[in-house]
Protein backbone atom coordinates (compact mmCIF):
# COMPACT_ATOMS: atom_id res chain seq x y z
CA UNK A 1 17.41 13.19 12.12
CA UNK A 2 18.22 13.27 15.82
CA UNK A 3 19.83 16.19 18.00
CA UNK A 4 22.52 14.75 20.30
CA UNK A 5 22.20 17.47 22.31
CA UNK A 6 20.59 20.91 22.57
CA UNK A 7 22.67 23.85 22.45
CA UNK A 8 23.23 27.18 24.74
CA UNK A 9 20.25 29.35 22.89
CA UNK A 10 17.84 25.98 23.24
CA UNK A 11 18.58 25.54 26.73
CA UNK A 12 18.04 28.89 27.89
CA UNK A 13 14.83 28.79 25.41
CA UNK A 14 14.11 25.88 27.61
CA UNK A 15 14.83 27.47 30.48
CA UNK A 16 12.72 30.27 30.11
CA UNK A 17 9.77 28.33 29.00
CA UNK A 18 9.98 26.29 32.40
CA UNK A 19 9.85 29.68 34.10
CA UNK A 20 7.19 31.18 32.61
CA UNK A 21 5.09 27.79 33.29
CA UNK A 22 6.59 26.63 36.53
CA UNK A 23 7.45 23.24 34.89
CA UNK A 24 10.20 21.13 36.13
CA UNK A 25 11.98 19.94 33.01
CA UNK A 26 12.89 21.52 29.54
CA UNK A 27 11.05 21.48 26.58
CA UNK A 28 11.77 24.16 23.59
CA UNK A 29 10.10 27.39 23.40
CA UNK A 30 8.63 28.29 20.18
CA UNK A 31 8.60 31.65 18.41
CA UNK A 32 8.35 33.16 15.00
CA UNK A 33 11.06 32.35 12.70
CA UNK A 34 12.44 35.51 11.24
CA UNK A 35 12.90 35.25 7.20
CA UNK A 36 16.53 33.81 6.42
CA UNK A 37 17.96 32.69 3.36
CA UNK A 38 18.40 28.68 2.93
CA UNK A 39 19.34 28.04 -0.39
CA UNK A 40 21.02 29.10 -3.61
CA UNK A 41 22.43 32.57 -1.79
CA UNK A 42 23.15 35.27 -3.87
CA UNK A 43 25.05 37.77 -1.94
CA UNK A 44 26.75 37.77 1.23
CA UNK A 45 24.58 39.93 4.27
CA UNK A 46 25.84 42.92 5.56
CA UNK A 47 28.53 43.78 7.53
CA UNK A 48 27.40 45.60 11.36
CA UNK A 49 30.86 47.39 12.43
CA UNK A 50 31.82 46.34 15.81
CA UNK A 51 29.49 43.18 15.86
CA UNK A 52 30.38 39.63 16.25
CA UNK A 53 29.35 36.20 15.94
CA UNK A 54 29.63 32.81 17.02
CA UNK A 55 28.15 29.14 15.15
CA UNK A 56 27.82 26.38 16.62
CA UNK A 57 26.64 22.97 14.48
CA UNK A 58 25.48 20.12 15.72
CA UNK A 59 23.82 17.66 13.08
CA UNK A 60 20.28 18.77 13.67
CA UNK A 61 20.70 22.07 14.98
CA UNK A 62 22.41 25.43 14.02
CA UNK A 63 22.70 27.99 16.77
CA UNK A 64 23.93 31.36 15.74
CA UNK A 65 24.65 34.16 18.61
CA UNK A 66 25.51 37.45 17.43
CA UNK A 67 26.00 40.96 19.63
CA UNK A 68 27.82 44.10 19.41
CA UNK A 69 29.66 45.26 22.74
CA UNK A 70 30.83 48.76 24.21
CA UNK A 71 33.56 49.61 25.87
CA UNK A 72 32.84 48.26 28.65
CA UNK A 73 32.45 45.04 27.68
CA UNK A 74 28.49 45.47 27.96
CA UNK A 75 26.44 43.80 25.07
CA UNK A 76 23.14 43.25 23.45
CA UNK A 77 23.00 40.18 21.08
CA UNK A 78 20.47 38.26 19.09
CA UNK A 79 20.16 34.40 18.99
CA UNK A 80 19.29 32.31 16.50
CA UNK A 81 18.10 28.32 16.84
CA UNK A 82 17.44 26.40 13.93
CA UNK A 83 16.37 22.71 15.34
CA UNK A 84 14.89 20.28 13.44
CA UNK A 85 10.69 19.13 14.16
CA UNK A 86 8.89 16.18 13.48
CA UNK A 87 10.18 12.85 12.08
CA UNK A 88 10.61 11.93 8.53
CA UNK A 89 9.00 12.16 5.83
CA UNK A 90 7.53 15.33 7.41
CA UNK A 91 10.58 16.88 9.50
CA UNK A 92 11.05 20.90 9.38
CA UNK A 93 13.32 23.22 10.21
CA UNK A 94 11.78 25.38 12.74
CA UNK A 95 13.79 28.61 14.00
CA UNK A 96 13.24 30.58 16.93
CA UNK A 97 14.80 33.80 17.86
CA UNK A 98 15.61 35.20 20.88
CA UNK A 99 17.23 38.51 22.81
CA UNK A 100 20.01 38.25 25.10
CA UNK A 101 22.16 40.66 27.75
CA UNK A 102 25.82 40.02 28.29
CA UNK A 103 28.75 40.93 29.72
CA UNK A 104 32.82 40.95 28.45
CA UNK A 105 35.32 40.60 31.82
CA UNK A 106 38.86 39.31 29.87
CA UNK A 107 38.01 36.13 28.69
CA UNK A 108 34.83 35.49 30.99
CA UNK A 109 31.59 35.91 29.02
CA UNK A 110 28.07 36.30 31.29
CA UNK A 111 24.80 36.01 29.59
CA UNK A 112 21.47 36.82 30.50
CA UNK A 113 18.08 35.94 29.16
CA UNK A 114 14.76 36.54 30.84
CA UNK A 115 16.43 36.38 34.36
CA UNK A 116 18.32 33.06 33.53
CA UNK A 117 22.19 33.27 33.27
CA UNK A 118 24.75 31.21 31.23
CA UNK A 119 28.87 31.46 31.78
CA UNK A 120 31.55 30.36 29.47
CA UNK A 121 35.20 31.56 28.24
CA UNK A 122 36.24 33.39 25.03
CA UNK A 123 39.80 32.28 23.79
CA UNK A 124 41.00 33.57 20.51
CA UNK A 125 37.42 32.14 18.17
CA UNK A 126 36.73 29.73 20.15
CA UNK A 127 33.47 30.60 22.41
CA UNK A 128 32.93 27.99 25.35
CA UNK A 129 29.31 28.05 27.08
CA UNK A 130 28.12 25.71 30.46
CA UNK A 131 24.70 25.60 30.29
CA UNK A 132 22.13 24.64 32.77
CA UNK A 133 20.20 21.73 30.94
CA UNK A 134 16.59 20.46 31.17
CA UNK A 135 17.44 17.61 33.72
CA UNK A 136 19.94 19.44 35.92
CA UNK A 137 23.35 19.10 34.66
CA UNK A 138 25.95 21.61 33.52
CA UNK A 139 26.82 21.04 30.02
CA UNK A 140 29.78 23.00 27.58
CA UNK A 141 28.40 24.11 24.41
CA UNK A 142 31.28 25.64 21.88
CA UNK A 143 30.79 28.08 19.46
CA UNK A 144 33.30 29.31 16.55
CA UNK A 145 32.84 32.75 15.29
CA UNK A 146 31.42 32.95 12.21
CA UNK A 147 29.94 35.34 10.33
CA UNK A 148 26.19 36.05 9.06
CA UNK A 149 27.01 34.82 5.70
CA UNK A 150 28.60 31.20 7.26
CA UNK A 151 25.37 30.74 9.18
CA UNK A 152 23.23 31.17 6.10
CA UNK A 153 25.52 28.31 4.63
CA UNK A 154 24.82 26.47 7.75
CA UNK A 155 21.69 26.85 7.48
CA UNK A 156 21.22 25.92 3.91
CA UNK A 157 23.11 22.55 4.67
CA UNK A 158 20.35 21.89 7.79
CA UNK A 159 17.70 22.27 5.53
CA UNK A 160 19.24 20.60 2.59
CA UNK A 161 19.75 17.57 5.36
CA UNK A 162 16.20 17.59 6.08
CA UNK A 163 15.05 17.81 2.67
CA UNK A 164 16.96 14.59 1.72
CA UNK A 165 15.84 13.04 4.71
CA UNK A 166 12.56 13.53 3.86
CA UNK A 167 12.82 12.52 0.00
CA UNK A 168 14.40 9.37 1.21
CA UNK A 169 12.15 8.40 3.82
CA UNK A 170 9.37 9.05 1.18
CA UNK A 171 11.28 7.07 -1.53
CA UNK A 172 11.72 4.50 1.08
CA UNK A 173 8.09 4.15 2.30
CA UNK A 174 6.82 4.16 -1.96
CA UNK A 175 9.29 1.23 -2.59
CA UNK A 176 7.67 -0.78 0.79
CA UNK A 177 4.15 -0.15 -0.81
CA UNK A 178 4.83 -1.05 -4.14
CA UNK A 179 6.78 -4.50 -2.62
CA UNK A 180 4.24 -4.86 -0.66
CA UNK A 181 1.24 -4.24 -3.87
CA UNK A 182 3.26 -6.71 -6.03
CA UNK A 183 4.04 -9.27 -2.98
CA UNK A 184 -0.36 -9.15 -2.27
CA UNK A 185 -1.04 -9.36 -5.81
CA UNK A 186 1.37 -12.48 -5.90
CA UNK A 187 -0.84 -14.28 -3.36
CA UNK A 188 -4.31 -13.23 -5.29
CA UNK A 189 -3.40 -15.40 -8.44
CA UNK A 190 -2.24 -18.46 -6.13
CA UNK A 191 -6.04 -17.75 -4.51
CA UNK A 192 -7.88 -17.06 -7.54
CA UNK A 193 -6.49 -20.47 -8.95
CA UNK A 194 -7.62 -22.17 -6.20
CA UNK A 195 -11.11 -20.60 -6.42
CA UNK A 196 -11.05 -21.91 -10.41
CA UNK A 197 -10.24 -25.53 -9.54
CA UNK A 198 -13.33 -25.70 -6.62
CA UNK A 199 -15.46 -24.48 -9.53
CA UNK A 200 -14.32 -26.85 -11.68
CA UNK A 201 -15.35 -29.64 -9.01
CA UNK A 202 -18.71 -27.79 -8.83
CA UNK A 203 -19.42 -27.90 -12.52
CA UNK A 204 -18.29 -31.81 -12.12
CA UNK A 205 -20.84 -32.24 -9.41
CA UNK A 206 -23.43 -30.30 -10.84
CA UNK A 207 -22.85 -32.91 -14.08
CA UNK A 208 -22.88 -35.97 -11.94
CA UNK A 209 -26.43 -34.51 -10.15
CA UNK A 210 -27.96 -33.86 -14.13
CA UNK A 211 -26.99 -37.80 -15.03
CA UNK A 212 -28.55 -39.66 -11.81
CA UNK A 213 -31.89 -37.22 -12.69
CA UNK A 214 -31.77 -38.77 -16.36
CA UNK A 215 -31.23 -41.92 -15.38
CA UNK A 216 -34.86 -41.63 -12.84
CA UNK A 217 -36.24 -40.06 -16.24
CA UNK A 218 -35.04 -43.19 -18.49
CA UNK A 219 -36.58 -45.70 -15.97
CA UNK A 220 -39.41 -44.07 -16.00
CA UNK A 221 -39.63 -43.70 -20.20
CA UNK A 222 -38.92 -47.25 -20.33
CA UNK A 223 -42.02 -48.02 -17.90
CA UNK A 224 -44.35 -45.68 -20.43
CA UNK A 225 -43.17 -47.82 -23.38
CA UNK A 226 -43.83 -51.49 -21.44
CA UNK A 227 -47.18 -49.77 -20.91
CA UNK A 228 -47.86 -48.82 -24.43
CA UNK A 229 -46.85 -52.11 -25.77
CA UNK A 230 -48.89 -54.27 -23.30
CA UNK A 231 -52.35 -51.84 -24.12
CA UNK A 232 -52.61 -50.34 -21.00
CA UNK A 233 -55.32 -47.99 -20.88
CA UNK A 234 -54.34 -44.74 -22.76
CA UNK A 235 -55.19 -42.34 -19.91
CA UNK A 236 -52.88 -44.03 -17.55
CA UNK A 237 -50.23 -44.53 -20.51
CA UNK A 238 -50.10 -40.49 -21.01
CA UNK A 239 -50.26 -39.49 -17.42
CA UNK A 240 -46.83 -41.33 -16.82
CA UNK A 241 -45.68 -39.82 -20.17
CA UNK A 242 -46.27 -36.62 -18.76
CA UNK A 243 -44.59 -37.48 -15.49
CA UNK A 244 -41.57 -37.98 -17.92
CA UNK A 245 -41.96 -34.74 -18.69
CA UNK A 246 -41.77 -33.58 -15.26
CA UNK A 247 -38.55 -35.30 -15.15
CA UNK A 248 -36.84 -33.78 -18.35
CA UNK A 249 -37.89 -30.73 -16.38
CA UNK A 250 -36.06 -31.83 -13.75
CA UNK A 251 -32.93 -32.36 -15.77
CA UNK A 252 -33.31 -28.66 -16.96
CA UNK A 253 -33.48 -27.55 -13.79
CA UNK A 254 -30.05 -29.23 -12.83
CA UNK A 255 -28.41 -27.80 -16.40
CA UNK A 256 -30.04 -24.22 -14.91
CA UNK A 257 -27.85 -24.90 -11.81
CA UNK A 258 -24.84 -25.49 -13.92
CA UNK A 259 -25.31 -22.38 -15.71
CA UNK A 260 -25.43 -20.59 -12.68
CA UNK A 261 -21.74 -22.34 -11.57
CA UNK A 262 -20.59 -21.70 -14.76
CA UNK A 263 -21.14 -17.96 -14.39
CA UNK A 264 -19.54 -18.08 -10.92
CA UNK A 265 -16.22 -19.87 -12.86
CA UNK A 266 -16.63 -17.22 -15.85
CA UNK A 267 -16.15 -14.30 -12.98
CA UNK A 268 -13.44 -16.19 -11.27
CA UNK A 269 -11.74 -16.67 -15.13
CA UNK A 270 -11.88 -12.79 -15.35
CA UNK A 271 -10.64 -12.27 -11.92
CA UNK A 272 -7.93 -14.19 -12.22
CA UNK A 273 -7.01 -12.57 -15.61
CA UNK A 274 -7.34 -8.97 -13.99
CA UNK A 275 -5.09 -10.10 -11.06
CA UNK A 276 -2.50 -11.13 -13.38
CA UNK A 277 -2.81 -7.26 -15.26
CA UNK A 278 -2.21 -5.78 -11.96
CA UNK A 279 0.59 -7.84 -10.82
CA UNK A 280 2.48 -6.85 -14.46
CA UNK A 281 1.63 -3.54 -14.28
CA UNK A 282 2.15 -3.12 -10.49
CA UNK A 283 5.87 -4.93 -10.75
CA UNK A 284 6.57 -2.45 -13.54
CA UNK A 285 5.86 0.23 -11.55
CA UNK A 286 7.89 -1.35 -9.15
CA UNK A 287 10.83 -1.36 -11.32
CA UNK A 288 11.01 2.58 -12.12
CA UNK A 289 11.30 3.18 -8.23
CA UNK A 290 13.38 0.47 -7.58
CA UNK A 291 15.56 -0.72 -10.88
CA UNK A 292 17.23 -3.16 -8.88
CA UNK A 293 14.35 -5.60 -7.23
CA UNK A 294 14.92 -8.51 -7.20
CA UNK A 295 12.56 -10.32 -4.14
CA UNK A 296 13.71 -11.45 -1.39
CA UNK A 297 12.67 -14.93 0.79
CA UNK A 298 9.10 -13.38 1.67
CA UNK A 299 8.85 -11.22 -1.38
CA UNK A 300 8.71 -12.40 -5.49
CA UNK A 301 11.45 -11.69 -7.76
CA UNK A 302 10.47 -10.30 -11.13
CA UNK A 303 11.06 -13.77 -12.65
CA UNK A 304 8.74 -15.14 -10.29
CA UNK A 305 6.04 -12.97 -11.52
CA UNK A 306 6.24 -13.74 -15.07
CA UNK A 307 6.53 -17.70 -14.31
CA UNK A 308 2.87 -16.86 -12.17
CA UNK A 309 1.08 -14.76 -14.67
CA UNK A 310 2.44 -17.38 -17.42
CA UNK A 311 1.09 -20.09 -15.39
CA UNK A 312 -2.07 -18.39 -14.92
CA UNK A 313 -2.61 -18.16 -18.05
CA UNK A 314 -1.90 -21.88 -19.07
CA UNK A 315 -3.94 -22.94 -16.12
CA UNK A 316 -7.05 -20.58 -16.67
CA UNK A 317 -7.18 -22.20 -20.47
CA UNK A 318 -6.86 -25.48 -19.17
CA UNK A 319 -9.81 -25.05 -16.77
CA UNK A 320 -11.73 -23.62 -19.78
CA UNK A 321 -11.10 -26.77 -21.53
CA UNK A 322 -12.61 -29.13 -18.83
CA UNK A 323 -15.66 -26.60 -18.42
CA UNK A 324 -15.97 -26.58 -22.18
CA UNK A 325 -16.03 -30.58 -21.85
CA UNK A 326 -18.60 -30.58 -19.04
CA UNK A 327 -20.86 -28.34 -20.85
CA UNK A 328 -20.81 -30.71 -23.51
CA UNK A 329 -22.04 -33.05 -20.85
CA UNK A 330 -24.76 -31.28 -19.53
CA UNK A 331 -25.91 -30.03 -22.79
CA UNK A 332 -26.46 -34.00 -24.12
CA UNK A 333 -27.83 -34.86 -20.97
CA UNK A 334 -30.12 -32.01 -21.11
CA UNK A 335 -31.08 -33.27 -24.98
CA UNK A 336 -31.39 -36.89 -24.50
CA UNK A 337 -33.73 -36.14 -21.43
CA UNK A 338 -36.50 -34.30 -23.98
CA UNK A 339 -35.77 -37.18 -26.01
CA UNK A 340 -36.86 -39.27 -23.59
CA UNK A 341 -39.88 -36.95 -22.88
CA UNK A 342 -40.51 -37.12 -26.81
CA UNK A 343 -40.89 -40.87 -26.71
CA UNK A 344 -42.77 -41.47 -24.13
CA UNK A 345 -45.33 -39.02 -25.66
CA UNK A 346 -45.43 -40.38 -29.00
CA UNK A 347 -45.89 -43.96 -27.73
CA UNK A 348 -49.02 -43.21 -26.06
CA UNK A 349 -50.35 -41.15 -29.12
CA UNK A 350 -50.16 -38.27 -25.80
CA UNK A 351 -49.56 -34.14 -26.66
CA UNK A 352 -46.19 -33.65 -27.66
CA UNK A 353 -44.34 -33.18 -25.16
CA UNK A 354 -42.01 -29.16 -24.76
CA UNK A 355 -39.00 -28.46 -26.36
CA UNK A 356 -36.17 -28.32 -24.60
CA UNK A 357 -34.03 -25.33 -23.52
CA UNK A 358 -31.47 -23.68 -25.28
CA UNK A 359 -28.41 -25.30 -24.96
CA UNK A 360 -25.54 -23.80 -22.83
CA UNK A 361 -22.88 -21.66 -24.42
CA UNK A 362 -19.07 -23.02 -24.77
CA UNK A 363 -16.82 -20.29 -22.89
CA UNK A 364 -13.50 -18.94 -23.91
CA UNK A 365 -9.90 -18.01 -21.85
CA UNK A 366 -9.46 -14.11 -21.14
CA UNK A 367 -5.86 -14.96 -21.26
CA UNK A 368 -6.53 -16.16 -25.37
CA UNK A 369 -3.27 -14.52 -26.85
CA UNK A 370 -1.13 -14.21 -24.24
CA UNK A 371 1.98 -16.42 -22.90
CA UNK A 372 0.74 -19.42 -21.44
CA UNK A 373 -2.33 -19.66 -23.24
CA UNK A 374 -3.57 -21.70 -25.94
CA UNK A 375 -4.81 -20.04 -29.23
């Protein structure tokens, strides 16, 4: 909320507070509200005989002067300035009271605060004020008499104002987030799909790598059994037997490296599923505080996030698939290495030659049950 302008009690607060510090342009003076009711009013206030009030309203401000006058046309009154503080979602109502001299001549009303002096007319209940403003210029402020009871209303309103300035702000700045939650989520599938499909090429690589090793190893076998056929001596024989051996080691080494990958694609799988949770659960939450979403050009709709989590979820198990394939691979690579081992062992009458490793586990969709993914 924004004052358009600042009304007879602010300026002279103003006023006064420039005097005190010597300063050159207005700023408000604070001071301690006194207690006044805002809402849900019971009763009306009291009635002082012979005193009289004036209200004036301005969107963010209620100024409320008050005094009781003698006889000759002398009076004491009591301001009140309710101005609004701060900026949504955290703006108050702050009130400051103040004590004022005056004087009554016909319709000319004189008043004085701290040494600083304001003129204006009275005419019927209509109160008309120049005052003195912050940068120099002589502004009207009008009043309308009211009584204590009409203030408190005014009052109420200001502070109802504020309070639904403040709720909407806040409602405001909770739908931005939660756009902004589903909108970021929205991106982290797109990303974690991309991840999925360069571990996919890994895994491929990794396969490729584990084939050109057993094809060294089968050379090499085939070398052992020339030797054992054309009786080379048995000592030479069984030390290149156990270099095949070395290279079915070598082989297991590579399928080591694809388990490794794997894992990293596993993760990624899991990820991806848990990015796809949050992006339900964070456009349902969406939803409740705004019913009515539907995305804009930089933002997705609510149909766009169930076409991306059902996506996800058809693309995670067809990446399982090929992995599931490629460990199939590896795993008969990894076996018909040892084999090769085996052989090249037995043909020299050399010590058997190790057992291979225990082959590599098939892996499974997170998304197994969902839409989009394959039972």
């Amino acid at each position: 909320m924004k004052l358009a302008r600042r009304s007879a009690i602010a300026s002279l607060n103003a006023l006064l507070a420039c005097t005190l510090a010597g300063c050159g342009g207005g700023s408000h003076r604070s001071s301690t509200a006194p207690h006044i009711p805002a809402m849900g009013i019971t009763s009306a206030p009291a009635t002082v005989p012979g005193s009289v009030g004036y209200l004036y309203t301005d969107g963010g401000e209620v100024d409320y002067l008050q005094w009781q006058s003698d006889a000759s046309g002398t009076f004491q009154g009591t301001g009140l300035d309710a101005t609004v503080k701060g900026s949504v979602p955290d703006e108050q109502v702050s009130i400051g009271r103040s004590n004022f001299d005056g004087q009554l001549s016909t319709s000319t009303v004189t008043l004085s605060y701290m040494g600083n002096t304001a003129r204006g007319v009275l005419s019927d209940d209509t109160l008309t004020i120049n005052v003195v403003t912050g940068d120099g210029s002589i502004r009207p402020f009008t009043y309308h008499r009211a009584s204590d009871g009409e203030y408190n209303v005014a009052l109420a309103k200001l502070k109802q104002a504020v309070s639904q300035a403040n709720a909407q702000e806040n409602l405001s700045e909770s739908q931005a987030g939660a756009v902004q939650k589903v909108s970021k989520d929205y991106e982290a599938i797109n990303t974690d799909e991309s991840s999925l499909r360069s571990d996919l090429t890994g895994l491929g690589d990794d396969v490729t790598s584990t084939e050109a090793d057993l094809a060294s190893e089968h050379a090499d076998e085939q070398n052992v059994l020339t030797e054992a056929g054309d009786g080379t001596d048995n000592s030479s024989v069984c030390g290149d037997a156990s270099g095949v051996s070395g290279d079915a080691s070598d082989v297991s080494g590579d399928a080591s490296s694809f388990s490794g990958d794997l894992q990293v694609m596993t993760t990624d799988l899991s990820t991806l599923h848990n990015d796809a949770s949050t992006l339900t659960s964070d456009l349902q939450a969406l939803l409740k505080i705004e019913p009515g979403y539907a995305g804009d050009g930089n933002n997705p709709s609510p149909s766009d996030v169930q076409r991306a989590v059902s996506v996800a979820a058809s693309a995670a198990d067809g990446y399982v698939k090929q992995a599931n394939h490629k460990i199939g691979q590896e795993n008969g690579d990894v076996a018909t290495a040892y084999g090769y081992a085996a052989d090249a062992s037995k043909a020299g009458n050399c010590n058997l030659a190790a057992d291979g490793p225990t082959p590599i586990g098939r892996i499974s969709s997170p998304f197994v049950g969902q839409s989009g993914a394959s039972t």
